[in-house]
Structure formats: structure tokens, C-alpha cells
Protein backbone atom coordinates (compact mmCIF):
# COMPACT_ATOMS: atom_id res chain seq x y z
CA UNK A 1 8.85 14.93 -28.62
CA UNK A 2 11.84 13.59 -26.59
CA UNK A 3 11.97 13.88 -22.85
CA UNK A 4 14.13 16.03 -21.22
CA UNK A 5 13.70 14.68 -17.68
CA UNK A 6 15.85 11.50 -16.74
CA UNK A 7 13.02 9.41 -15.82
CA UNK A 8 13.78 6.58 -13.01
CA UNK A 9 13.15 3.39 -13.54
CA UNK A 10 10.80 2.12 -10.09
CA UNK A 11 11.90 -1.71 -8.64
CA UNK A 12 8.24 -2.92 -8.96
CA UNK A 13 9.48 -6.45 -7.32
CA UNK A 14 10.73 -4.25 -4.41
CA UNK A 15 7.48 -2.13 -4.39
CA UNK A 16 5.31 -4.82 -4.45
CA UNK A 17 7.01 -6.54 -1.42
CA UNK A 18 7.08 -3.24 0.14
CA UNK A 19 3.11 -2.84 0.18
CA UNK A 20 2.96 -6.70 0.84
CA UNK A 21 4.43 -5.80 4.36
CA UNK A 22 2.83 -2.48 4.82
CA UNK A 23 -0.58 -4.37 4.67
CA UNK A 24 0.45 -6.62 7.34
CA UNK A 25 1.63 -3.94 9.28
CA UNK A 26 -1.92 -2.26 9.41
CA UNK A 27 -3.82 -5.45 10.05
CA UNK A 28 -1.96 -5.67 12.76
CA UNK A 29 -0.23 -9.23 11.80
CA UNK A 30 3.46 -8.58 12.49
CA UNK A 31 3.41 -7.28 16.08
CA UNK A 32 6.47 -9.03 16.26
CA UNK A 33 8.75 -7.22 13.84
CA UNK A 34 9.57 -10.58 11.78
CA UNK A 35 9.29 -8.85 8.51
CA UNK A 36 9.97 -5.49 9.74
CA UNK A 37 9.29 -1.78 7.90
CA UNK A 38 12.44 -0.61 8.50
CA UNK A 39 14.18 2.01 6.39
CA UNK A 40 18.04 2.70 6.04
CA UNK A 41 18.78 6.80 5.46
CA UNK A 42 22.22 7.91 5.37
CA UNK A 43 23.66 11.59 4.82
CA UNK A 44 24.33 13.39 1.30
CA UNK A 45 26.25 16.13 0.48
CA UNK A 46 23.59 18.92 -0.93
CA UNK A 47 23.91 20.06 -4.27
CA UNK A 48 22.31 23.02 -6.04
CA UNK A 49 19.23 21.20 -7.27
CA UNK A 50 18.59 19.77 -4.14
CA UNK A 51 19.12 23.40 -2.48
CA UNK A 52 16.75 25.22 -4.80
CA UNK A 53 14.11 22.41 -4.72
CA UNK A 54 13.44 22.40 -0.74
CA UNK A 55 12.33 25.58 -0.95
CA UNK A 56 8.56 25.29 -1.78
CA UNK A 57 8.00 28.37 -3.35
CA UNK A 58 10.50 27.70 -5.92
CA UNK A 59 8.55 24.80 -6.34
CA UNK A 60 5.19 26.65 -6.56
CA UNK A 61 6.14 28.64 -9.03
CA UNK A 62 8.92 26.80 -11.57
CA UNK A 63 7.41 23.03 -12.61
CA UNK A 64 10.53 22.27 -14.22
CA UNK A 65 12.25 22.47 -11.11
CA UNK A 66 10.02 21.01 -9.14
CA UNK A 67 9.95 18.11 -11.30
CA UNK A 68 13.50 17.72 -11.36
CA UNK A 69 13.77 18.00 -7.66
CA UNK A 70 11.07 15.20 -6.71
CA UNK A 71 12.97 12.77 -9.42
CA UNK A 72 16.10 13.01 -7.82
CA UNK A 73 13.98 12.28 -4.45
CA UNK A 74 12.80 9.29 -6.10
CA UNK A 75 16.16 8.09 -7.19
CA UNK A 76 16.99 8.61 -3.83
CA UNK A 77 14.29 6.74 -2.74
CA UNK A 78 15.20 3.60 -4.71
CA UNK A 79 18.63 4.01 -3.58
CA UNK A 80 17.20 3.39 -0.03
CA UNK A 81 14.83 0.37 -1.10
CA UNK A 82 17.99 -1.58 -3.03
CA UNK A 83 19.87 -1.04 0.60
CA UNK A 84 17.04 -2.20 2.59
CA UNK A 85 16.83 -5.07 0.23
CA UNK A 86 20.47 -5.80 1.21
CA UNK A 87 19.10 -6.82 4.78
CA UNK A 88 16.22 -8.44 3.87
CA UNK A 89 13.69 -5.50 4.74
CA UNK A 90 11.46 -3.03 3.52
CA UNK A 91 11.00 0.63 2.86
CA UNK A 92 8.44 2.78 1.08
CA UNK A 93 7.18 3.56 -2.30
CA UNK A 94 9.39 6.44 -3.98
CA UNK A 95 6.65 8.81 -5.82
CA UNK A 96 5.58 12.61 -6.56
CA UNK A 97 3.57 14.73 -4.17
CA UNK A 98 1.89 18.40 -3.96
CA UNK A 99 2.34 19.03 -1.07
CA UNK A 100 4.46 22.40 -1.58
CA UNK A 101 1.08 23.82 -2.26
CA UNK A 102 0.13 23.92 1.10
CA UNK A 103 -2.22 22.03 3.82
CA UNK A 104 -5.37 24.29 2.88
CA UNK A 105 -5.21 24.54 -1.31
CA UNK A 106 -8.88 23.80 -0.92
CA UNK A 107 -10.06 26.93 1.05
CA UNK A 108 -9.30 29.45 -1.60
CA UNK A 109 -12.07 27.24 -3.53
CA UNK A 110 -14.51 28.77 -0.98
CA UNK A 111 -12.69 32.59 -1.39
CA UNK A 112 -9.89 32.61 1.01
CA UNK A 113 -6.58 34.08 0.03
CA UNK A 114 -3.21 31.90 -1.19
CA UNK A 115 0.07 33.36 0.14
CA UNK A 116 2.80 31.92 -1.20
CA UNK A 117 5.93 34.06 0.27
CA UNK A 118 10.05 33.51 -0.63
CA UNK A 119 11.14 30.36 1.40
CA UNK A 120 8.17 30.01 3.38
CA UNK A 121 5.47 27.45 3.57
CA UNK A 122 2.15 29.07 1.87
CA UNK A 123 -0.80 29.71 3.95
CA UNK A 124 -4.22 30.97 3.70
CA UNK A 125 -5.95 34.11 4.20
CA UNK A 126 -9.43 33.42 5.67
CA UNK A 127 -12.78 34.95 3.80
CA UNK A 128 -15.29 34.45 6.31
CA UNK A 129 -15.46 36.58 9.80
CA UNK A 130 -18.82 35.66 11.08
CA UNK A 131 -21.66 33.02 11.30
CA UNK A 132 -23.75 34.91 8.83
CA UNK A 133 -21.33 34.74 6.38
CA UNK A 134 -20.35 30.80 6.71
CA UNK A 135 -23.95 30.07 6.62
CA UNK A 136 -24.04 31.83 3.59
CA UNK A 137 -21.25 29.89 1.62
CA UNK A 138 -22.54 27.55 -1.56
CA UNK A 139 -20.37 24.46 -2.51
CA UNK A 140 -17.66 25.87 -4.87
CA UNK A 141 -16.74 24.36 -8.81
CA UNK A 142 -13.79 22.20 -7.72
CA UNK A 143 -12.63 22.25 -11.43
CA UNK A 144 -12.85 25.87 -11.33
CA UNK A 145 -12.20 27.97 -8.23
CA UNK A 146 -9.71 28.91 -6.46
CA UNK A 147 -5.98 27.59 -6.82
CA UNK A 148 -7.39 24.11 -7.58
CA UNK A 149 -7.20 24.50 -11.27
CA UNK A 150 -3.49 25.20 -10.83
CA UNK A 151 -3.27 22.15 -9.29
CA UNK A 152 -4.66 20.27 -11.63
CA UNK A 153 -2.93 21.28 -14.51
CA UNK A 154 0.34 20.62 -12.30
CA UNK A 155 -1.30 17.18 -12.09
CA UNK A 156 -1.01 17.26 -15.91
CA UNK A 157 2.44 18.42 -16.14
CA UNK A 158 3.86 15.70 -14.17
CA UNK A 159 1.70 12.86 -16.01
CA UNK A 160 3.04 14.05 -19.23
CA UNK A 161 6.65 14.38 -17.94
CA UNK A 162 6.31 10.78 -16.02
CA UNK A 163 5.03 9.34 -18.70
CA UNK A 164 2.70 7.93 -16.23
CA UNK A 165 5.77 6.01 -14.58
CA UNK A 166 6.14 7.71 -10.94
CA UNK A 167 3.47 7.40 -8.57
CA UNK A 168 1.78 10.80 -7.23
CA UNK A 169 -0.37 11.34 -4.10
CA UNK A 170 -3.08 13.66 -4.10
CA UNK A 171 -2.47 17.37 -2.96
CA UNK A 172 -2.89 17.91 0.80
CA UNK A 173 -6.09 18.60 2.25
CA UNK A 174 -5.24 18.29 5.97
CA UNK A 175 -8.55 17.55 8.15
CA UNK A 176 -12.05 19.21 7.97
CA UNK A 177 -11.31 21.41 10.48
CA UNK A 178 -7.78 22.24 9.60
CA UNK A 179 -9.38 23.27 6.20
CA UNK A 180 -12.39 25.02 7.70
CA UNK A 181 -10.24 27.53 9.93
CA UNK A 182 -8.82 28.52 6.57
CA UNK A 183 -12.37 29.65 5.27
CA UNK A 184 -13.61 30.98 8.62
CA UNK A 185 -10.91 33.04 10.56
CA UNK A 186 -9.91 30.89 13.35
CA UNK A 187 -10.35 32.56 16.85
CA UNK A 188 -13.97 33.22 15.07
CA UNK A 189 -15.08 29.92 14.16
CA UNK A 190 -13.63 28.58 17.56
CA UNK A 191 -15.76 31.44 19.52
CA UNK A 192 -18.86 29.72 17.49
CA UNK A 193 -18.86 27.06 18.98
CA UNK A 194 -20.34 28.51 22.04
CA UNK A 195 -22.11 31.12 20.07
CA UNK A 196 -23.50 29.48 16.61
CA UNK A 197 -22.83 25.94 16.50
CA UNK A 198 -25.33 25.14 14.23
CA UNK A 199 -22.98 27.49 11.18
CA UNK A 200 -19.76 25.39 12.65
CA UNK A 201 -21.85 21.78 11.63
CA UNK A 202 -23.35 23.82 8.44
CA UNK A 203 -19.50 24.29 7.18
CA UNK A 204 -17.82 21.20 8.48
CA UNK A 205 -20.45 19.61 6.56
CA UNK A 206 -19.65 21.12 3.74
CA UNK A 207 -15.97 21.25 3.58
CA UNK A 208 -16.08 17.11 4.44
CA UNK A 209 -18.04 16.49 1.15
CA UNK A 210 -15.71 19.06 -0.51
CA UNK A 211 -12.69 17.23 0.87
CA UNK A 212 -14.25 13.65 -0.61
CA UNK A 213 -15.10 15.17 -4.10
CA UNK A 214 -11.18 17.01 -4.43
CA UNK A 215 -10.16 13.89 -3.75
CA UNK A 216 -11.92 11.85 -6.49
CA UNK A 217 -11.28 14.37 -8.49
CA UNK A 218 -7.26 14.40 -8.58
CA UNK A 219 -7.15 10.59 -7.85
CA UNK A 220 -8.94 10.27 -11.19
CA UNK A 221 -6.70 12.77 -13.09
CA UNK A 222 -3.36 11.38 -11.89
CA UNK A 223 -2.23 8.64 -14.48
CA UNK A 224 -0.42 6.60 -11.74
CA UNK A 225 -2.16 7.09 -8.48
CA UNK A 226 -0.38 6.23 -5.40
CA UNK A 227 -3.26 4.47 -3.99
CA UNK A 228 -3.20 6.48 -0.76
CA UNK A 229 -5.51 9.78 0.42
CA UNK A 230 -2.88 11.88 1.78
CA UNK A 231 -0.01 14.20 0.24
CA UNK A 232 2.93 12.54 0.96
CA UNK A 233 4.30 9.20 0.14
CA UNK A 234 4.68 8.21 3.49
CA UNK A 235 3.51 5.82 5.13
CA UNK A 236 1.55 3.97 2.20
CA UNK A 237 -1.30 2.08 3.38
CA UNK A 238 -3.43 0.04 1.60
CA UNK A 239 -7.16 1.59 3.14
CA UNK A 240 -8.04 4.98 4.95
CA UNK A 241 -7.15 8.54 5.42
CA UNK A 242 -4.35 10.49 7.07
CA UNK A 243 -5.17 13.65 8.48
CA UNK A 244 -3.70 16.52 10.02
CA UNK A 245 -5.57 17.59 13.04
CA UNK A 246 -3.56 20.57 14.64
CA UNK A 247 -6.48 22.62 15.45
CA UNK A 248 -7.56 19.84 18.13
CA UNK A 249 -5.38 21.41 20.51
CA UNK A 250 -7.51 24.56 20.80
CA UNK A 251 -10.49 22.83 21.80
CA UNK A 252 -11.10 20.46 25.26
CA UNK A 253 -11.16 16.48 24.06
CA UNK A 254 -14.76 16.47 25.20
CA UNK A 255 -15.23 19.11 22.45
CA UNK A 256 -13.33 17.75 19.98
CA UNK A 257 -15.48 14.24 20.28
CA UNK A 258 -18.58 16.71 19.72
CA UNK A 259 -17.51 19.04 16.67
CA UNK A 260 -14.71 17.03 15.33
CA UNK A 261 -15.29 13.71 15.18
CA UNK A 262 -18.02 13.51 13.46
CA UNK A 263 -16.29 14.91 10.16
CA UNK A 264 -13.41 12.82 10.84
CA UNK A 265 -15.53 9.73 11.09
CA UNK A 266 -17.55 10.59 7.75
CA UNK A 267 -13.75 10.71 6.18
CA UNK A 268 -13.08 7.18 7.95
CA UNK A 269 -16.15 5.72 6.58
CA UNK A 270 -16.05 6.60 2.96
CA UNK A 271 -11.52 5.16 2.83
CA UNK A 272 -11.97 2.56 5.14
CA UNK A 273 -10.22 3.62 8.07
CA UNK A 274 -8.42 6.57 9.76
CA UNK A 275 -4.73 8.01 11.10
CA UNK A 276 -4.10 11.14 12.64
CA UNK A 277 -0.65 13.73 12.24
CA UNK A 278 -0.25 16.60 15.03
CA UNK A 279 2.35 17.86 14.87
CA UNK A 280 3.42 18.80 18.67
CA UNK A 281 2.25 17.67 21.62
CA UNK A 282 -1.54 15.84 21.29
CA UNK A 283 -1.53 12.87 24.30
CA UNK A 284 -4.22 14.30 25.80
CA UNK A 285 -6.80 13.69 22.99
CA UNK A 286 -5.51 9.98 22.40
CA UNK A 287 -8.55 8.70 24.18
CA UNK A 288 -10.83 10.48 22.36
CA UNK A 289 -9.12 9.75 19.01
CA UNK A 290 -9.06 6.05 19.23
CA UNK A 291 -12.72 6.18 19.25
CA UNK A 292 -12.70 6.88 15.51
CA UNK A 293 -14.29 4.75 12.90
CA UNK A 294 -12.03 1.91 12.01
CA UNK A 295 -9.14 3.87 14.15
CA UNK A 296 -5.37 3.00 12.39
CA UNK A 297 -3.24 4.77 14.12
CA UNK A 298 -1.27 7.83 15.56
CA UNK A 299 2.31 9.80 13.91
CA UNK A 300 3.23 11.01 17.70
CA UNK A 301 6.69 12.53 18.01
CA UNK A 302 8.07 11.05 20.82
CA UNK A 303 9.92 14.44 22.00
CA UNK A 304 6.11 16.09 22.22
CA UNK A 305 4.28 12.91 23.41
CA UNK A 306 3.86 10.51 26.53
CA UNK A 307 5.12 7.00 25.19
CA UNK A 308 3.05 5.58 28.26
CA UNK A 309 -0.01 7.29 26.53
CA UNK A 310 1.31 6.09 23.17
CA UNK A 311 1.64 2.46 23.96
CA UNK A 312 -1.73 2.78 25.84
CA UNK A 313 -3.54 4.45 22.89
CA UNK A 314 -2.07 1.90 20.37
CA UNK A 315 -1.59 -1.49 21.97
CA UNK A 316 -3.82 -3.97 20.34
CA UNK A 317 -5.48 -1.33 18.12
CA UNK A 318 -3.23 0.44 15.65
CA UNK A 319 0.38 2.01 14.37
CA UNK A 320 2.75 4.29 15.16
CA UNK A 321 3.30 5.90 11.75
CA UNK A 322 6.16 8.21 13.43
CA UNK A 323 8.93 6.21 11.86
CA UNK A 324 11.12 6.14 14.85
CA UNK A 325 14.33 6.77 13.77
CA UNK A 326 17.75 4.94 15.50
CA UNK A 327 20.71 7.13 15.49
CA UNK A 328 23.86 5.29 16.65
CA UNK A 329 26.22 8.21 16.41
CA UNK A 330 24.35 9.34 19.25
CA UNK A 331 24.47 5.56 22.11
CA UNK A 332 22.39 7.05 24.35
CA UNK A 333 19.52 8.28 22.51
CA UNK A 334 19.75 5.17 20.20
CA UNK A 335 19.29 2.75 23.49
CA UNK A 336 16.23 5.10 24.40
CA UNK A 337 14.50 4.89 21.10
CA UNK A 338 15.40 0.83 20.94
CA UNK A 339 13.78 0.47 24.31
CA UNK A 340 10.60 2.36 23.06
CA UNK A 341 10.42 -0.70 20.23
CA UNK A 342 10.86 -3.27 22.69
CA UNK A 343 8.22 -2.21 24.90
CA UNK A 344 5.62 -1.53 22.07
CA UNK A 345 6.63 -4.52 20.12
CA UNK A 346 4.19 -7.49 20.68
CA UNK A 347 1.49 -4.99 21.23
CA UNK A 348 1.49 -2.45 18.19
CA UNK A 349 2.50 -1.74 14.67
CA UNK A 350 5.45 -0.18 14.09
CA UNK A 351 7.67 1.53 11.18
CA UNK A 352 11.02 2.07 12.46
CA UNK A 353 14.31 3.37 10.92
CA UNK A 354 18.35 4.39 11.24
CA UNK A 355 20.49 6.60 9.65
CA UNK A 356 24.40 6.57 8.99
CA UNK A 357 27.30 8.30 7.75
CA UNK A 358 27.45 6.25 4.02
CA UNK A 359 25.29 3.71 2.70
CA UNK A 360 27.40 1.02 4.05
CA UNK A 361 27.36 2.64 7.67
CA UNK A 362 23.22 3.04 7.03
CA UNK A 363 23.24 -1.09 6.24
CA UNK A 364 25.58 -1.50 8.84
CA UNK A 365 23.59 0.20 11.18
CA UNK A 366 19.91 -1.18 10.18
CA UNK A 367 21.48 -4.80 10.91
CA UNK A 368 22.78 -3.57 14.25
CA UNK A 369 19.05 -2.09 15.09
CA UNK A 370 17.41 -6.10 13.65
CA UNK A 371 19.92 -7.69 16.02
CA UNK A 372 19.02 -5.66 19.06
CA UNK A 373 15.23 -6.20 18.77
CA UNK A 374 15.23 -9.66 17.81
């Protein structure tokens, strides 16, 4: 049977020089910026596809257009990599992901409630109220329960459509506890911890095992597998985890270093290594985070986060994943993020960007950024 899709065809020469830099990025060998990460976006008019495939629900619920969608991302993508090729740098790997299914997909395996509404992101009803009842959960049939089997057989849509060409990253499972307050109703499980922490270690336990086993299991049916644990493309990295760790904020550090980082940890152990996502402000937990197992590094926003406590958390030890992006159209803001490279540069990893009007004035700009941090 013919194809209907237009499938892209993927610059492997420019992919593989892509991950060649990524790696040295995360070992820490190109402090300097000398062969930089450094991504060139420019603005495009939206058309109807692209309208109709940002909304995730859409997505959800109509493969074909979801397929369509993330292929003309890809092209997109490749579009980007050719221009960063024009200035002798390197972007990421252009690829399929899942994650319009949600951060929490695997907490309905344990009975909690998808909610996928028109436009919005889905979330997840929670099926457990009280110790008792977490105590009393059994490790689910990841094949079998919940939404995961819809998952999976989207898994098998897109290898068939592919035709195993386009990379595709698992679906997102967030961080143990991210997935564990989707189980056990939040303000509950956070009011165990003074009142039942031995049902809070019982189901972190559990979930981080769960979390491990989802992931072999998708990694195994995807045809062409990224070769990174996390649900989006970006940033590729060549060993660990990313997680998303949003519920730290709800707890002291010196209780997140007791009833988080343990589960963390066993994630860091079995990949290799570790980076965290929050996605407002988290500097106050930086301390506490860089104590992880084979630590890698932090996605801070800048507009939530101290950059003193950024360059203190990551000098000598890791990356900042948060892609900082150089806007020229905008000379003072641009001269503020620039300085924020030059101070961290020497010291820390870094994946930076700029963006423009038109491809040229994206190139244009990208050489403009190289010159100013040389």
C-alpha cells in the first residue's frame, strides 16, 4: 500500500555531527563554546495544519493529523539544521514525540482518570485519597491498563507511517513524584508525609519501577528510537533522564532530599545520569539537586531563576539545557542574555540560540551572536 504521508528525508551527516557535539557538551569538554549548540529559529506565517495541530487534543484524538503536524515540524526542523550548517554549527535531532498525551499517561495505569478537554493540555484525575488506599495499590499490566495501550498502538501508527524513518521519544512520564500526585490526590499525599510516610516510600517505590518498565517497554516498540528517556526531542543527550519536578516546590529542600531524591537517584542510576525541568521559579532547591547521582544539569528560565544561583549550581558540574534564546529585535534584552553566556562560559555547558525575521535574518543573526562571544 502506498503512503499517503510525505515522508522527510533526515540529513544523517548533519545528525550525526549534531550528537557528536551534544556529547561534548555533556562531558563538559567545550566550556568554551568552540563548537557551539547553537540553533537559528526564525518566524513563519501559520497555516491551517499548523493551527489545528498545536492544539493537543486534536492531536489526541485524530492520528492522521497528528502525524501530519509533527512531519511538517520535522521539515521544519531540518530547515533549521541546513541553516545552522550555513555557519558552521549545530542544532538538534528533528523527530516524533507523545507528548500531547500528557505528563502523567502512566497514572491512569494505577486507576486515575484521563481528561482530555477542547484546547487544553490533558490532566489526571487522582484515584487514591488516603494512605490505606496507596498501600493497597498492586503494580498494574503496563501492556494493558489504563491509557497506555492507546499509546502504544499510537506507537504503531507512527512506525508504520514512518516507515521507521523519523525518530520518536518515548511518551512523557515526568518524575516519580510528578506521577505519584496523579495516583494519590495531591494536598493528601503531601499531608502524608508528616502523617504516613512509610505509604509515600511504599508508592514512590512503586511508581519508580513502573516508570523504568514503561520505559523499556515503548523504547522497545518504537522502530527508530530517539535514544533519549524523555518526551521531547530536545535537548538529545547521549546518557540519563530528564525529569519534570514541579511538585518540589511544595515541599522544603530539606524534604525534598528525604522523599524525593531517593526516586530520582534510582532513575539516575539505571540511564546514567540526571537533568531536571521546573517550570517556574526552583533556585532554592539547586543545592539540593546537584547532589543527584551523576547530576547533568538544570532547564532554569532565566525570568523565574537567580543566574547567580544558576552559574553557582552549574559551574564545573553540568548544563543549562534552557536554550537561551538571543533576540536582536529587542538590543537590550539581547546584550542581557549575551552577558549571561559570557559569564557562564568557561565554567558550564551551554545550548544557546537566536531568532529572526527570515532565514537569512536568523543566519544573519546567529553569526552576529558567534562574533559577540568569541
Amino acid at each position: 500500500m502506498s503512503n499517503k504521508f510525505d515522508i522527510p528525508e533526515i540529513p544523517l551527516e548533519l545528525v550525526n555531527e549534531t550528537r557528536r557535539r551534544f556529547r561534548k557538551v555533556w562531558a563538559l569538554e567545550d566550556l568554551n563554546l568552540h563548537e557551539p549548540i547553537l540553533g537559528v529559529n526564525w518566524e513563519r506565517e501559520p497555516d491551517e495544519l499548523m493551527t489545528a495541530g498545536s492544539s493537543w487534543s486534536k492531536r489526541i484524538h485524530d492520528p492522521e493529523l497528528d502525524v501530519r503536524y509533527q512531519l511538517e515540524c520535522v521539515r521544519q526542523e531540518i530547515e533549521q539544521m541546513e541553516a545552522c550548517a550555513e555557519i558552521g554549527v549545530a542544532w538538534n535531532n528533528p523527530g516524533i514525540n507523545l507528548v500531547h498525551f500528557g505528563t502523567g499517561p502512566l497514572a491512569t495505569a494505577f486507576g486515575s482518570e484521563w481528561i482530555v478537554r477542547e484546547d487544553s493540555y490533558p490532566f489526571f484525575e487522582a484515584a487514591v485519597h488516603t494512605p490505606e488506599e496507596a498501600l493497597a495499590l498492586k503494580k498494574p499490566d503496563l501492556y494493558k491498563d489504563g491509557i497506555l495501550p492507546i499509546i502504544l498502538d499510537r506507537i504503531d501508527y507512527y512506525n508504520d507511517i514512518t516507515e521507521g524513518k523519523i525518530p520518536l521519544t518515548p511518551c512523557d512520564t515526568a518524575g516519580p513524584w510528578s506521577i505519584a500526585t496523579q495516583i494519590w490526590h495531591y494536598e493528601d499525599m503531601l499531608e502524608a508525609i508528616c502523617t504516613a510516610p512509610e505509604a509515600i516510600h511504599y508508592l514512590l517505590d512503586l511508581v519508580t519501577e513502573c516508570i523504568i518498565e514503561w520505559y523499556d517497554i515503548q523504547e522497545t516498540r518504537i522502530r527508530r528510537w530517539s535514544g533519549s528517556h524523555v518526551s521531547f526531542g530536545w535537548p538529545w543527550y547521549s546518557r540519563g533522564i530528564g525529569i519534570g519536578d514541579d511538585c518540589m516546590v511544595s515541599v522544603s529542600p530539606k524534604t525534598w532530599e528525604e522523599f524525593f531524591l531517593p526516586y530520582n537517584d534510582g532513575l539516575a542510576k539505571q540511564y546514567g545520569g540526571i537533568f531536571y525541568h521546573c517550570c517556574m521559579c526552583y533556585d532554592p532547591y539547586f543545592e539540593s539537586i546537584i547532589k543527584s547521582y551523576n547530576f547533568m544539569g538544570l532547564d532554569a528560565d532565566i525570568n523565574y531563576n537567580s543566574f547567580d544561583k544558576i552559574e553557582s549550581a552549574l559551574s564545573g558540574r553540568g548544563v543549562w539545557t534552557r536554550n537561551l534564546p538571543v533576540d536582536y529585535s529587542d538590543t537590550e534584552k539581547a546584550n542581557e542574555y549575551v552577558g549571561y553566556i559570557k559569564r557562564l562560559k568557561g565554567k558550564a555547558g551551554m545550548f544557546i540560540s537566536t531568532v529572526g525575521k527570515s532565514r537569512q535574518d536568523a543566519i544573519d543573526n546567529g553569526k552576529r551572536l558567534l562574533d559577540s562571544i568569541a
